[in-house]
C-alpha atoms as a PDB file:
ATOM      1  CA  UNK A   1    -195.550  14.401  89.506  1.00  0.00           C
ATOM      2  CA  UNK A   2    -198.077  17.607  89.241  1.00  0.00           C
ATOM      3  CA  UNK A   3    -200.627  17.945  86.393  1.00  0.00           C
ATOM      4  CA  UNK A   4    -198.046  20.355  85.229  1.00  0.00           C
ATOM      5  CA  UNK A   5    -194.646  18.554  84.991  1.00  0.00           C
ATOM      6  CA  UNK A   6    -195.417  18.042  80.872  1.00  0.00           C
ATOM      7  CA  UNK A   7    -195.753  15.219  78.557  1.00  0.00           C
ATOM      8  CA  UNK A   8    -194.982  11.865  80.322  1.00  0.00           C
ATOM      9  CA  UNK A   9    -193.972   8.698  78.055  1.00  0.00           C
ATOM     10  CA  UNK A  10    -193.566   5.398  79.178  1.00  0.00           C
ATOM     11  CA  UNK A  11    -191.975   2.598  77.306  1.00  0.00           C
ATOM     12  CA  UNK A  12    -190.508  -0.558  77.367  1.00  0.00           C
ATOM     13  CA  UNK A  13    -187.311  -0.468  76.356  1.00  0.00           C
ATOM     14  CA  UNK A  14    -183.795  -2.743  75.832  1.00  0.00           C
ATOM     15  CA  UNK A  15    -182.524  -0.805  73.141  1.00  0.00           C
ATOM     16  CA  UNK A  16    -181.938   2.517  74.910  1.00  0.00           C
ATOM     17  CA  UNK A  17    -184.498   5.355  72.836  1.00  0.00           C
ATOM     18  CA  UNK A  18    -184.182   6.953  76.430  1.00  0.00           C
ATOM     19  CA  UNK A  19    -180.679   8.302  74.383  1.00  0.00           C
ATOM     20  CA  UNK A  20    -182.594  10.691  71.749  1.00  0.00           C
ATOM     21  CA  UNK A  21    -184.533  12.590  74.535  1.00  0.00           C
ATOM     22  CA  UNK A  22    -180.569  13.673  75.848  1.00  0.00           C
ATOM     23  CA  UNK A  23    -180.217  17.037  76.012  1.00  0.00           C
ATOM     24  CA  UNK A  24    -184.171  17.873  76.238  1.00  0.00           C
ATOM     25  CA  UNK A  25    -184.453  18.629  79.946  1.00  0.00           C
ATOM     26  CA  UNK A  26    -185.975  15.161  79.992  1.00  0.00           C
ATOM     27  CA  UNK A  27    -186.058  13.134  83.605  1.00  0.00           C
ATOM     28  CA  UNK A  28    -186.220   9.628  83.452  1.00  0.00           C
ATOM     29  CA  UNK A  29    -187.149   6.680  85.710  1.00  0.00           C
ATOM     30  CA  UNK A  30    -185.556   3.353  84.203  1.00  0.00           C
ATOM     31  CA  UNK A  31    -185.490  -0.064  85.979  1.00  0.00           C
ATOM     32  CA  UNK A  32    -184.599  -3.787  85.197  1.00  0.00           C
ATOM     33  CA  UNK A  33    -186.002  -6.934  86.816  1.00  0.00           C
ATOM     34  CA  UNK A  34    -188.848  -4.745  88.676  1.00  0.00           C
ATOM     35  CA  UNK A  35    -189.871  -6.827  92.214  1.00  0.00           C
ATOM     36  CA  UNK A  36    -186.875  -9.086  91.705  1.00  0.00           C
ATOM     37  CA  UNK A  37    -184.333  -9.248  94.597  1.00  0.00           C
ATOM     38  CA  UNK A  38    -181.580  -7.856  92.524  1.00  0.00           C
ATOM     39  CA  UNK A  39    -183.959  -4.820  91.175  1.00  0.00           C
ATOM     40  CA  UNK A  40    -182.193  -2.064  89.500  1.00  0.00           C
ATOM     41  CA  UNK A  41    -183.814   1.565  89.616  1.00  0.00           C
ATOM     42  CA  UNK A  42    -182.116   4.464  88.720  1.00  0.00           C
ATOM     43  CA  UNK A  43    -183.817   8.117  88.412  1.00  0.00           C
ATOM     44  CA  UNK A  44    -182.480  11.513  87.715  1.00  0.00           C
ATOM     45  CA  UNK A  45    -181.837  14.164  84.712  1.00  0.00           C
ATOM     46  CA  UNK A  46    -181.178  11.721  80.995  1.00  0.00           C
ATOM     47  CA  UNK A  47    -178.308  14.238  80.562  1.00  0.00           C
ATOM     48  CA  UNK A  48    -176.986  13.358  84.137  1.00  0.00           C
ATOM     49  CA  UNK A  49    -178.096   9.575  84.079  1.00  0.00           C
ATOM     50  CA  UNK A  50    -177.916   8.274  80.367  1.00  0.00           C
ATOM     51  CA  UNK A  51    -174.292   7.088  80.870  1.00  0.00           C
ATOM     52  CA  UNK A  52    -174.807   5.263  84.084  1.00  0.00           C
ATOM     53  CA  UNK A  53    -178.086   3.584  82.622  1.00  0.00           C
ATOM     54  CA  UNK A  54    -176.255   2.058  79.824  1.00  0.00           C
ATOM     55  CA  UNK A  55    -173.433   0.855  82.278  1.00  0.00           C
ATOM     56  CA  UNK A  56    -175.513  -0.700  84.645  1.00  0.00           C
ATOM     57  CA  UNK A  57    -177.689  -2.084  81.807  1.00  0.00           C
ATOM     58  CA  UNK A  58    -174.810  -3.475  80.087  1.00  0.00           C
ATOM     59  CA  UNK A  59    -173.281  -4.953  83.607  1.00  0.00           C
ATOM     60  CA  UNK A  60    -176.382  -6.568  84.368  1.00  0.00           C
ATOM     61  CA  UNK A  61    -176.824  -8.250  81.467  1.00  0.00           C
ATOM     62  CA  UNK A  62    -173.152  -9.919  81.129  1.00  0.00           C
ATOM     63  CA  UNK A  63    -173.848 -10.997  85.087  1.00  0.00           C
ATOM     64  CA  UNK A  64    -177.285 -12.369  84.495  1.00  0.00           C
ATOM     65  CA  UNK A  65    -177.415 -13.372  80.868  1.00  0.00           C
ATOM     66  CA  UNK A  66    -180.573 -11.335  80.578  1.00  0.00           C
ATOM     67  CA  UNK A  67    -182.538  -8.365  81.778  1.00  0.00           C
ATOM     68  CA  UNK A  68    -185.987  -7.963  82.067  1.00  0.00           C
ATOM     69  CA  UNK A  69    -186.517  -3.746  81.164  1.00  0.00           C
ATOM     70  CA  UNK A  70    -188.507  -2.254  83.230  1.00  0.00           C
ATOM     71  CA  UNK A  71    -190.871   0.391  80.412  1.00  0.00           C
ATOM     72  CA  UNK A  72    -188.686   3.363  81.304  1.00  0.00           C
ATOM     73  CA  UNK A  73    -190.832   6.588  82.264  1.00  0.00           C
ATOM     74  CA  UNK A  74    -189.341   9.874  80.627  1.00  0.00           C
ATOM     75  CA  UNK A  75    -190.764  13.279  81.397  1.00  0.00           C
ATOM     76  CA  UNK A  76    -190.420  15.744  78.869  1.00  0.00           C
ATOM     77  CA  UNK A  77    -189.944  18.940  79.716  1.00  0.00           C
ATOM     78  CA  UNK A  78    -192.507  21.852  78.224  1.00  0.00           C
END
């Protein structure tokens, strides 16, 4: 990311805030269990991604019982 790319936010995060930057032009990095063997990354647009976050979060957690969130990083757009 440039100097230029605007305001960048990270924060941990299991209850999905990521959802009231949708429709912002907002790109998001969100992980779980970061350095684990079964790490879970997934980057793109929020208005592209959001859905497939919250399924994959929600998988994850009925398979393991728990996820560790990694702090999500959301760049806002302006």
């Amino acid at each position: 990311m440039g100097d230029d790319d605007g305001d960048i936010v990270v924060m941990p995060d299991a209850h999905e805030s990521f959802r009231q930057c949708v429709g912002g032009g907002t790109w998001i990095q969100w992980g779980a269990c970061p350095g684990a063997p079964d790490e879970i990354l997934i980057s793109g647009h929020l208005d592209q991604v959001a859905e497939d976050i919250s399924r994959t979060h929600a998988a994850a957690r009925a398979e393991h019982g728990w996820i560790m969130d990694r702090p999500s990083t959301v760049v806002v757009a302006g």
